[in-house]
Protein backbone atom coordinates (compact mmCIF):
# COMPACT_ATOMS: atom_id res chain seq x y z
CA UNK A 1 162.88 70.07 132.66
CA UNK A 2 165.62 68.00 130.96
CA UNK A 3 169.08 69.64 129.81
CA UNK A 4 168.13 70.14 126.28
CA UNK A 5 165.03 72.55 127.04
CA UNK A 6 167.17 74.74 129.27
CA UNK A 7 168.90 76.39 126.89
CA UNK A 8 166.63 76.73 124.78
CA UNK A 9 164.24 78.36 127.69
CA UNK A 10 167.41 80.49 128.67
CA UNK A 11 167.31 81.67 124.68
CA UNK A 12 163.73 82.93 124.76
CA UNK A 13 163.98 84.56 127.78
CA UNK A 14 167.20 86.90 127.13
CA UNK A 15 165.05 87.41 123.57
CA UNK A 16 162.21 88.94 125.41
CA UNK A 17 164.22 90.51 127.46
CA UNK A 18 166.10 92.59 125.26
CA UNK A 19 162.93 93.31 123.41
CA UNK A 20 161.43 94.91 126.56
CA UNK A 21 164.58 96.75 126.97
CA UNK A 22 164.40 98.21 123.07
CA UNK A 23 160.47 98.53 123.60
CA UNK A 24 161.34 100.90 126.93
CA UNK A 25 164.68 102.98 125.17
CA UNK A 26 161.96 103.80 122.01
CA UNK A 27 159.37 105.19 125.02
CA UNK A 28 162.28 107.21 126.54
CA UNK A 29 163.58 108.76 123.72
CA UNK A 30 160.29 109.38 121.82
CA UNK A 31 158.24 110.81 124.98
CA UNK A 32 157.75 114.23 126.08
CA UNK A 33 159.78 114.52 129.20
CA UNK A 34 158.46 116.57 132.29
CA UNK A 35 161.39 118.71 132.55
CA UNK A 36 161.91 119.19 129.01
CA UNK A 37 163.33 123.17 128.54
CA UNK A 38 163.14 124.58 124.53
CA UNK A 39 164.93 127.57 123.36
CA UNK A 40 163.61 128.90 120.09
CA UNK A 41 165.59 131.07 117.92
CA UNK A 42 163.59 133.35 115.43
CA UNK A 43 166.30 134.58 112.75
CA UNK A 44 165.13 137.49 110.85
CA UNK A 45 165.57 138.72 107.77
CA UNK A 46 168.49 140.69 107.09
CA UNK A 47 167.04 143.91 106.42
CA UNK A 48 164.30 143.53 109.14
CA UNK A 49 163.28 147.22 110.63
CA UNK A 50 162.93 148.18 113.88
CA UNK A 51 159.06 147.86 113.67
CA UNK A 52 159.75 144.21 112.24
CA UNK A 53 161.22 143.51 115.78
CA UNK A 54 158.42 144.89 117.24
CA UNK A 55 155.64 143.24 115.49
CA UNK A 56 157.23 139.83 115.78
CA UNK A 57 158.33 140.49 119.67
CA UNK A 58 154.53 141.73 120.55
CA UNK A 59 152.88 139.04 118.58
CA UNK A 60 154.86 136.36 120.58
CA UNK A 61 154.28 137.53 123.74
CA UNK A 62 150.59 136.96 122.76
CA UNK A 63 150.27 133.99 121.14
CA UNK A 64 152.14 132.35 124.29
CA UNK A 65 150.81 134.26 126.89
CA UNK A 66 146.52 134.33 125.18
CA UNK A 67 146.17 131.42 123.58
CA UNK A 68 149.25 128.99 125.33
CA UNK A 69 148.88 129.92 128.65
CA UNK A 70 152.51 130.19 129.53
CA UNK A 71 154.95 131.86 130.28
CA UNK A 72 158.63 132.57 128.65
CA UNK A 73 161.56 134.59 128.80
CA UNK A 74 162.69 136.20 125.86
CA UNK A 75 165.50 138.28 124.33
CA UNK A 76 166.99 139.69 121.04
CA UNK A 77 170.83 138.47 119.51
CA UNK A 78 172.40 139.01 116.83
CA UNK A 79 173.35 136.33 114.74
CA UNK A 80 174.39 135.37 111.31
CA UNK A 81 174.82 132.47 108.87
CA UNK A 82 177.02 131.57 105.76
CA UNK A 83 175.64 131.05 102.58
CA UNK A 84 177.62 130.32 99.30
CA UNK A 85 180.89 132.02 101.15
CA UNK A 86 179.05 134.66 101.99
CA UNK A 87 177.87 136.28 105.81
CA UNK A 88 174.48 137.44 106.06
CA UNK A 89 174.19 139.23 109.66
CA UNK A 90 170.39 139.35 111.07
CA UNK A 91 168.77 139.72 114.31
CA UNK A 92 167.52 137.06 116.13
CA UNK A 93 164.18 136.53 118.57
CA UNK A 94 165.48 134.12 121.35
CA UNK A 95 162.38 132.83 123.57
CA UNK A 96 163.23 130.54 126.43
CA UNK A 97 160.35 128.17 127.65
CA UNK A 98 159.38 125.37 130.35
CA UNK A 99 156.57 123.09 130.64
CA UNK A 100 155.30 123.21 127.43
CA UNK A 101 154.90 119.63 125.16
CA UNK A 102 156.96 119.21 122.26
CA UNK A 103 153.70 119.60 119.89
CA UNK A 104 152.61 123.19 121.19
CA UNK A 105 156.52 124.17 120.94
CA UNK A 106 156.79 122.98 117.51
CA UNK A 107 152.80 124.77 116.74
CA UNK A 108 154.57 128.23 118.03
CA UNK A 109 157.73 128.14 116.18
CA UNK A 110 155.55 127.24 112.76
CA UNK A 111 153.39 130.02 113.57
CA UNK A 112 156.40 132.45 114.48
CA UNK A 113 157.76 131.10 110.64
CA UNK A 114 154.54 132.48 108.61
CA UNK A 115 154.88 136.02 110.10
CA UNK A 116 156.88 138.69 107.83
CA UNK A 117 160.15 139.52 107.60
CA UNK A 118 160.90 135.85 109.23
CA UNK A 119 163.37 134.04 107.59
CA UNK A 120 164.57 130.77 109.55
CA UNK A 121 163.21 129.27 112.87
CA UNK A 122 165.09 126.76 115.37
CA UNK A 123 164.37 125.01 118.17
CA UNK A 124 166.55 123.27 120.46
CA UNK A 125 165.54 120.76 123.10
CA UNK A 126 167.10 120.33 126.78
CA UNK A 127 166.52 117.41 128.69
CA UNK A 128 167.51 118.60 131.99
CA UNK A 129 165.53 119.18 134.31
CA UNK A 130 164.38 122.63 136.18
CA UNK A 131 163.43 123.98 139.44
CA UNK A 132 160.58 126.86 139.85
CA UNK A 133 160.79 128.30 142.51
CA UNK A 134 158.48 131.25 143.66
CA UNK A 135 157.48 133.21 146.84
């Protein structure tokens, strides 16, 4: 190999090279990761009754538990948001789960936004991982 094809050699290596590395970042970020926890945060509306809570919080626990196949921990907040200057307070559905794929999270909150008296769904991703442990 003479001098002049070295650096050109040294060029299209460090090209592919930081291609692969782009190629593998895009994989990382995009996958579903293992140990990937989602929180999901049903807001309801404001002048949601009792038996609104109840509907929504029994029809949850089924469509994760019958037709998922997992399990979840769940609880009710309050919470509130600003619109126009002005605080609407409502309650808010709060379901914790593990081991579930990005797709089937995203199918339950969708379904959780079609039921009544449901005004505003969120999910938020952690990338942590978890431990289960069990007796």
């Amino acid at each position: 190999m003479d001098y002049d094809t070295v650096p050109k050699f040294a060029i299209v290596i460090s090209v592919v090279a930081v291609l692969f590395a782009a190629v593998a970042i895009v994989l990382v970020a995009t996958d579903d990761q293992p140990d990937d926890r989602y929180r999901i945060y049903i807001g309801l509306d404001g002048d949601a009754s009792y038996e609104t809570e109840d509907a929504i919080e029994s029809y949850m626990k089924g469509l994760l538990t019958e037709e998922y196949g997992t399990g979840y921990t769940m609880y009710w907040a309050d919470g509130a948001y600003v619109e126009d200057g002005t605080v609407f307070e409502n309650r808010t559905l709060v379901i914790v789960l593990l081991d579930m794929s990005s797709s089937d999270v995203r199918a339950v909150a969708d379904a959780a936004l079609e039921r009544d008296g449901v005004s505003s769904v969120s999910i938020e991703t952690y990338g942590s991982g978890f431990t289960l442990i069990t007796n």
